[in-house]
Every structure is written in C-alpha cells, then in structure tokens.
N, C-alpha and C. Protein backbone atom coordinates (compact mmCIF):
# COMPACT_ATOMS: atom_id res chain seq x y z
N UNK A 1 -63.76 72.27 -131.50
CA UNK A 1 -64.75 71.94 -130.51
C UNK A 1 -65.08 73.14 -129.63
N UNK A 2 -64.12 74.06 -129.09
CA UNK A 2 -64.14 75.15 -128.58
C UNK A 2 -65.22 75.75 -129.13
N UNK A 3 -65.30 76.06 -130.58
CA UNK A 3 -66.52 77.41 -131.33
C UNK A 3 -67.96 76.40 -131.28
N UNK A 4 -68.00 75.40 -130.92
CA UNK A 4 -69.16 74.69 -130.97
C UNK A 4 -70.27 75.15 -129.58
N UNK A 5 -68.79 75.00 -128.65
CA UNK A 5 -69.51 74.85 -127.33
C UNK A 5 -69.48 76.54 -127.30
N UNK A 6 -68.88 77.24 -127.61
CA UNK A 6 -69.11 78.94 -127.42
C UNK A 6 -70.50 79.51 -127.99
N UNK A 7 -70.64 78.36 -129.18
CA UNK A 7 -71.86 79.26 -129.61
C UNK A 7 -73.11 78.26 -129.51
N UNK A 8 -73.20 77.58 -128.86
CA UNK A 8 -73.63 76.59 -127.48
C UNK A 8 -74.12 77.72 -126.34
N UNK A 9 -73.59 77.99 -126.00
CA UNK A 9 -73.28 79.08 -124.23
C UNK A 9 -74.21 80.68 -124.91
N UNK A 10 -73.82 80.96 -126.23
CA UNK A 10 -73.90 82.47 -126.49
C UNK A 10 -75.80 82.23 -126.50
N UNK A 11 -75.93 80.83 -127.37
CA UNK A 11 -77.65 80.79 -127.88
C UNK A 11 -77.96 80.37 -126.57
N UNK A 12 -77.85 79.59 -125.15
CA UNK A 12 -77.95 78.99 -124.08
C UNK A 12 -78.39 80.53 -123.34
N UNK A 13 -77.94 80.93 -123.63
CA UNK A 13 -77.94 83.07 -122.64
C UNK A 13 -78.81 83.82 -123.06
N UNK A 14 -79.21 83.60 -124.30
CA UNK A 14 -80.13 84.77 -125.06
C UNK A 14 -81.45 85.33 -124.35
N UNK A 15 -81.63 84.43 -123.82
CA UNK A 15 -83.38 85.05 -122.84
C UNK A 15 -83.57 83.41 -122.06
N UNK A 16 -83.59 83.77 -120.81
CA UNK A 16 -83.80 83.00 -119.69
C UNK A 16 -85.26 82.39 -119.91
N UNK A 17 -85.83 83.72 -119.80
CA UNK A 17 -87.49 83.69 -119.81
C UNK A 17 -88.83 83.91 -120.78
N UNK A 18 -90.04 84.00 -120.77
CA UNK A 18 -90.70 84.46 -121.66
C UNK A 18 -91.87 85.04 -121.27
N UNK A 19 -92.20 86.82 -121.23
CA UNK A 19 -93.26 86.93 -120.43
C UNK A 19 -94.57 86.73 -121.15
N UNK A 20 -95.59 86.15 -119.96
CA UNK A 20 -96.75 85.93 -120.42
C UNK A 20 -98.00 87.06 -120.51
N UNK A 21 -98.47 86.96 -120.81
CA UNK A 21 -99.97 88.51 -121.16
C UNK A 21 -99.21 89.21 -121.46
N UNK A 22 -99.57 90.20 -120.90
CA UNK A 22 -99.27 91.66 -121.59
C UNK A 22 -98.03 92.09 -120.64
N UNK A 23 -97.39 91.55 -120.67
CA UNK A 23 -95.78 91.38 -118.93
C UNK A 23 -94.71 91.82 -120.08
N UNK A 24 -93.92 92.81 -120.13
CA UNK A 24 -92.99 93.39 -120.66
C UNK A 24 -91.34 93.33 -119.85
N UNK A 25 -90.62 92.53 -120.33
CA UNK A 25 -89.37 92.41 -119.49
C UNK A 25 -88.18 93.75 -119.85
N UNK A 26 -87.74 94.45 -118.77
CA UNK A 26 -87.20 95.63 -119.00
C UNK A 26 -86.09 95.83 -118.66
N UNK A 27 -85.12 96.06 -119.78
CA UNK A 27 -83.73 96.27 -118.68
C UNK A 27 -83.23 97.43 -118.59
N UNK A 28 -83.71 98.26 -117.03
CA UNK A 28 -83.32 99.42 -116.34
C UNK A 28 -81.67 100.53 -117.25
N UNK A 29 -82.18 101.18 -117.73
CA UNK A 29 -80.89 102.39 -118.26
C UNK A 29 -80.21 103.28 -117.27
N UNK A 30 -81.49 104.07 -116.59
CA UNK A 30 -81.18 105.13 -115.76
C UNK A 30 -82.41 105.57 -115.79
N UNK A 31 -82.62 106.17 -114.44
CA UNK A 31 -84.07 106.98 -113.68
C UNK A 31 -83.69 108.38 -114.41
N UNK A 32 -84.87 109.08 -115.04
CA UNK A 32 -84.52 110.26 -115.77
C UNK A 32 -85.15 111.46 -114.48
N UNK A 33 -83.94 112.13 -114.65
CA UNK A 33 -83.95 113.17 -113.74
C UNK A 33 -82.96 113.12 -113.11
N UNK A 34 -82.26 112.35 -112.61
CA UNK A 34 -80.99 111.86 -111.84
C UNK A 34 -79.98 111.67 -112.27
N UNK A 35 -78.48 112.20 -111.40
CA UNK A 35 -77.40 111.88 -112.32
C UNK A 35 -76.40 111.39 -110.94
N UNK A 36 -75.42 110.74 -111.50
CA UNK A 36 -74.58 110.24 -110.50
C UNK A 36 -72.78 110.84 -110.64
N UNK A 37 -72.69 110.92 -109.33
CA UNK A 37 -71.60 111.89 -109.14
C UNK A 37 -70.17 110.60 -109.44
N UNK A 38 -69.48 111.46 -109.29
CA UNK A 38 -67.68 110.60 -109.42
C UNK A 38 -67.73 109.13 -109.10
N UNK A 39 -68.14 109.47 -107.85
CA UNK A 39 -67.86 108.29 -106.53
C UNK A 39 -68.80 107.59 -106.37
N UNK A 40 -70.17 108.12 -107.37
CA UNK A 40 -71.42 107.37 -107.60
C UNK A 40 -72.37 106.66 -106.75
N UNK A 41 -72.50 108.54 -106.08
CA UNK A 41 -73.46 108.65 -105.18
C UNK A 41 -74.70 109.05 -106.42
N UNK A 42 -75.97 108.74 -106.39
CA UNK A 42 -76.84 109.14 -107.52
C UNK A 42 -77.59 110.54 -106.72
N UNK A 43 -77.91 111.03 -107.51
CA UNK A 43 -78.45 113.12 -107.03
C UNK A 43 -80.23 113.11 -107.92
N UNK A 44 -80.97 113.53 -106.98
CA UNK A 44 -82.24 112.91 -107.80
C UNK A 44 -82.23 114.21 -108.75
N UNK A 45 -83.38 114.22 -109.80
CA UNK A 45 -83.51 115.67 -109.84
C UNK A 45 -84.05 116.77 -108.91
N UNK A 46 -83.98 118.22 -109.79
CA UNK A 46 -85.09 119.27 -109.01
C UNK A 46 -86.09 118.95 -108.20
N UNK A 47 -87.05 118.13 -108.96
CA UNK A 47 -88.18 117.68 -107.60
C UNK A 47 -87.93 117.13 -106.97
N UNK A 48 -87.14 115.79 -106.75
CA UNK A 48 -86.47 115.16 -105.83
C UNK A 48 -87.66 113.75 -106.21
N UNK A 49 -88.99 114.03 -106.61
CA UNK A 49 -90.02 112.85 -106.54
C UNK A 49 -90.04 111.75 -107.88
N UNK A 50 -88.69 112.24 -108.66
CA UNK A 50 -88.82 111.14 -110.00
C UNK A 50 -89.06 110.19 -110.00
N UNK A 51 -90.17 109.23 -110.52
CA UNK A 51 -90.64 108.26 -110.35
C UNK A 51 -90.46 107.39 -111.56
N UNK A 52 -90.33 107.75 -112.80
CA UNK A 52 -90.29 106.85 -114.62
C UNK A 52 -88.56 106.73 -114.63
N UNK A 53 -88.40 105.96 -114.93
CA UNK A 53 -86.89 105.26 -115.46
C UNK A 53 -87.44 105.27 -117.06
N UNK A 54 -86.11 105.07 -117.60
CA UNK A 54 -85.47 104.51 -118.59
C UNK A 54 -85.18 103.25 -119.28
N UNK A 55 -85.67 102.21 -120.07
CA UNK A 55 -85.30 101.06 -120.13
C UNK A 55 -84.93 100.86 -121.74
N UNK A 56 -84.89 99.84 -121.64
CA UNK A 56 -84.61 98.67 -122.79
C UNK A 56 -85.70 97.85 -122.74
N UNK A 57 -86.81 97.71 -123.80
CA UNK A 57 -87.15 96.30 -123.72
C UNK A 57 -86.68 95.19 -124.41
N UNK A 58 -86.72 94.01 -123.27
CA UNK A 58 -85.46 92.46 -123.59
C UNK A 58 -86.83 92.31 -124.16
N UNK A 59 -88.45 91.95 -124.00
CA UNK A 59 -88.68 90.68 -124.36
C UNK A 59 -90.56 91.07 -123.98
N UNK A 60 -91.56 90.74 -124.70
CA UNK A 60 -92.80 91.02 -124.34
C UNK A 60 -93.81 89.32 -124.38
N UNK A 61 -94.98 89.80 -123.35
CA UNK A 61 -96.04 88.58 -123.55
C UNK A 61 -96.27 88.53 -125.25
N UNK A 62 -97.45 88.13 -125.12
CA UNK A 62 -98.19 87.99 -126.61
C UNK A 62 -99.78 88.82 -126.46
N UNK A 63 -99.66 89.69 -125.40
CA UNK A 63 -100.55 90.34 -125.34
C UNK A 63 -101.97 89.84 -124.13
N UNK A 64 -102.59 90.57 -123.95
CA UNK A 64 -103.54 89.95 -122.99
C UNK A 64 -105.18 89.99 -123.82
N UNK A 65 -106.48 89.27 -123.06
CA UNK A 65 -107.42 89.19 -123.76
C UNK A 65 -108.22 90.19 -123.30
N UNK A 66 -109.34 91.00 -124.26
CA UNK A 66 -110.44 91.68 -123.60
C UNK A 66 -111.46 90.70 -123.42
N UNK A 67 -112.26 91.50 -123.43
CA UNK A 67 -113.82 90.71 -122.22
C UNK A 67 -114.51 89.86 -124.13
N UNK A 68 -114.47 90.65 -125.08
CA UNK A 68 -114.67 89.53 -125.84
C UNK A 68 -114.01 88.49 -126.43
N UNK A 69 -112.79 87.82 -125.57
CA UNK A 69 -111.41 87.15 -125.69
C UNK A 69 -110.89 87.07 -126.84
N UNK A 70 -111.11 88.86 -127.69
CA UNK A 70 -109.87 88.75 -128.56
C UNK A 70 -108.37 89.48 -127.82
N UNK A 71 -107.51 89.01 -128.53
CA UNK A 71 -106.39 89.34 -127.95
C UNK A 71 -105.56 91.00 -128.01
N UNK A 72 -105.61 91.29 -127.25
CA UNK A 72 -104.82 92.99 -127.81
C UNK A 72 -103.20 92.55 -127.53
N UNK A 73 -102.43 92.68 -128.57
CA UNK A 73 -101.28 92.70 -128.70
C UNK A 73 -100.43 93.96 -127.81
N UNK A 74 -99.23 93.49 -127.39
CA UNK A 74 -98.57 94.41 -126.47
C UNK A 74 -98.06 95.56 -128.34
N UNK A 75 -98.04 97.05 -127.12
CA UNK A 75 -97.47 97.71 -128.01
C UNK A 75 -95.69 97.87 -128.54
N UNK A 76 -95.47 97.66 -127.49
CA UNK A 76 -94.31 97.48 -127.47
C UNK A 76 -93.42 96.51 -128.21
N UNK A 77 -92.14 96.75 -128.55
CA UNK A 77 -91.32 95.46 -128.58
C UNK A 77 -89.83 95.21 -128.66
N UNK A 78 -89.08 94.31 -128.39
CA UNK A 78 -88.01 94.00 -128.00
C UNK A 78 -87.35 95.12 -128.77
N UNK A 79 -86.07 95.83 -128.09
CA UNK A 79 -85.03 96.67 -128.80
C UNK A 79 -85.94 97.87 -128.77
N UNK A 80 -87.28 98.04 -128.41
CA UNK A 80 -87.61 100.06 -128.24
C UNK A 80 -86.82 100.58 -126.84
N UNK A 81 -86.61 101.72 -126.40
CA UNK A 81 -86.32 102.58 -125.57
C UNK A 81 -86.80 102.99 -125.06
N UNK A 82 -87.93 102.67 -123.51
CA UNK A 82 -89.07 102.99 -123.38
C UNK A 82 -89.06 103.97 -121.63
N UNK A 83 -89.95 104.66 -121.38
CA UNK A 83 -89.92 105.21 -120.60
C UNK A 83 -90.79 104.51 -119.67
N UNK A 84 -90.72 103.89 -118.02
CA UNK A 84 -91.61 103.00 -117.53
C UNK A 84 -91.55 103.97 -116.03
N UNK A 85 -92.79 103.09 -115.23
CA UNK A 85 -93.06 103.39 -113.92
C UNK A 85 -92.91 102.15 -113.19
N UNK A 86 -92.33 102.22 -111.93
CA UNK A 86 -92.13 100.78 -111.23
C UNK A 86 -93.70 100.56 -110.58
N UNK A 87 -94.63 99.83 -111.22
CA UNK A 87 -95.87 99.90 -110.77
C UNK A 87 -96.04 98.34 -109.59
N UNK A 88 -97.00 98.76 -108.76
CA UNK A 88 -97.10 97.53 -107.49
C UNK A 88 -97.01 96.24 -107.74
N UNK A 89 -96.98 95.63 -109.14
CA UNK A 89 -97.04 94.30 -109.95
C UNK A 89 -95.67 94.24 -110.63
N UNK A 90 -94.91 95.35 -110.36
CA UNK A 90 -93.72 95.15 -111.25
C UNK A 90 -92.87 93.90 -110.09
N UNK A 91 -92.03 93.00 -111.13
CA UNK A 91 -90.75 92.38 -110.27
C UNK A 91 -89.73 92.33 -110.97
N UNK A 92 -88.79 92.67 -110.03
CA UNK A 92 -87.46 92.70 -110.25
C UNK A 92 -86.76 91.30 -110.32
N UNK A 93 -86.19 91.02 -111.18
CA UNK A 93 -85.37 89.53 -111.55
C UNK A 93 -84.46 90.01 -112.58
N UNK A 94 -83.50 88.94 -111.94
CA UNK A 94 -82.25 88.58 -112.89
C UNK A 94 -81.90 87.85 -114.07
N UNK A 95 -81.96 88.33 -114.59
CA UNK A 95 -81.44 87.51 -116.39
C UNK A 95 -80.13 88.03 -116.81
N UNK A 96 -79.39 86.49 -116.90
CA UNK A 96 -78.25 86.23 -117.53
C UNK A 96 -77.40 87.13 -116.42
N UNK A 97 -77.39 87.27 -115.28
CA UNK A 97 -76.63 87.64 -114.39
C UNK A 97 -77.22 89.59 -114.28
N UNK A 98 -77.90 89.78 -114.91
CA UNK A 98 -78.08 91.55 -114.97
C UNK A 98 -79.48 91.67 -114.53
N UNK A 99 -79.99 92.86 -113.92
CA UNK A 99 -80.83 92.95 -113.35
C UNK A 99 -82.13 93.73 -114.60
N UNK A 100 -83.49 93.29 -114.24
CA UNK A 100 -84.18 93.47 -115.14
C UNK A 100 -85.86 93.67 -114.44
N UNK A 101 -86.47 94.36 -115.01
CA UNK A 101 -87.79 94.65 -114.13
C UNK A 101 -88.84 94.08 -115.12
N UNK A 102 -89.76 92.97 -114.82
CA UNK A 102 -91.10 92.19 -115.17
C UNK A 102 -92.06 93.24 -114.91
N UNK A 103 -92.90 93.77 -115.71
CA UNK A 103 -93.71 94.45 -115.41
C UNK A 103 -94.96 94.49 -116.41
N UNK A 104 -96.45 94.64 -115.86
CA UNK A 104 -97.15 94.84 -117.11
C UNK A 104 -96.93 96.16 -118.13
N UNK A 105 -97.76 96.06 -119.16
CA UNK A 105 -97.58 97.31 -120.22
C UNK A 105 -97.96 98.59 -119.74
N UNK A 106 -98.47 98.46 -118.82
CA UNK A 106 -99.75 99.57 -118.58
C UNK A 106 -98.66 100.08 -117.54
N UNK A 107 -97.32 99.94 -117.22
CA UNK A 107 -96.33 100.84 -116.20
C UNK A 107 -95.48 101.28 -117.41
N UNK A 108 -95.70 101.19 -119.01
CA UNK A 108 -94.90 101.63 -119.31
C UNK A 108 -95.65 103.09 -120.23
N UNK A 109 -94.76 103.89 -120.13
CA UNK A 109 -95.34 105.46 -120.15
C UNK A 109 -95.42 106.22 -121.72
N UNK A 110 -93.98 105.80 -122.18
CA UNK A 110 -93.79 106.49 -123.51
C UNK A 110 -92.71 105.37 -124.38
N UNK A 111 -92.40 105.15 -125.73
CA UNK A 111 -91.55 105.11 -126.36
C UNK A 111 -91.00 106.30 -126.86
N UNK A 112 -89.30 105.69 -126.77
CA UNK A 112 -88.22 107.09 -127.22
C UNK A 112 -88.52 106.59 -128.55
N UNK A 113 -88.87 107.95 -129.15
CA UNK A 113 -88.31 108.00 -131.07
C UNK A 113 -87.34 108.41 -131.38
C-alpha cells in the first residue's frame, strides 16, 4: 500500500499549474554574470547591471493568437535551458515548494545549445 500512495504523491507533484498564451513557467538556475562567495554573499559581475538569468523551462502556454486568430506556438519547451529577462509581467510563484518565475515568451532571450 505504501508504493501505491508514493506514486500517488510523486504524479500529485509533477506540475501544480498550466500556463496559458504564450506564459512560460521558469525555474531560476543562476543570474549570469554573478557568482556567490563561501558564506553566500552573491558578487554581481564587471558591470554590476546584469539583468538575464538562467533557467529551466518547467512548463509552456499553447501559444498566443495573432490579429488573424491563428495561433503562434511558444518556441520554447519544457527541459530547454534558456536565458530570460525578469520583464514587468513576469511573477514569481511557488511550485511544489521551489521558487519559479511565470513569465511571457517575449522575456525570454536565448536558448542554451
């Protein structure tokens, strides 16, 4: 009964949420340019103005519509390595206890190859 209810809990965790349009759910790696010391104080880079993080994408809309309501599909998708900007529409929320940034596509900058 134990492995029932474990893998109960494991599929129960998998994704809280599901973003809608073109909303890309991201889970934060590290701000590139910055590194963090021993005691994990974080040190920005050289310019000091780094603004693009590092992510994971958990999870994408299904894309948003143009003006002749066909649909453009997000480029992205779950498991790329993507380089993002925290843009004025981004939100920060919690899934499965870890912190994660909602944001549209258009804050995200590059995929890592």
């Amino acid at each position: 009964m134990a492995k029932a209810t474990a893998k109960k809990s494991a599929a129960a965790t998998k994704l809280a949420i599901a973003p809608l349009g073109d909303r890309v759910l991201i889970q934060p790696l590290d701000k590139v340019g910055e590194s963090k010391t021993a005691s994990g104080f974080i040190l920005p880079g050289k310019e000091g103005n780094e603004k693009h993080e590092r992510g994971l994408v958990v999870a994408t809309g299904p894309g948003r519509y143009n003006a002749e309501g066909k649909r453009l599909q997000v480029e992205v998708k779950a498991g790329d390595k993507v380089w993002f900007k925290r843009g004025y529409d981004a939100e920060e929320v919690k899934v499965g206890g870890e912190d994660h940034v909602l944001t549209s596509e258009s804050n995200v900058l590059a995929i890592e190859q």
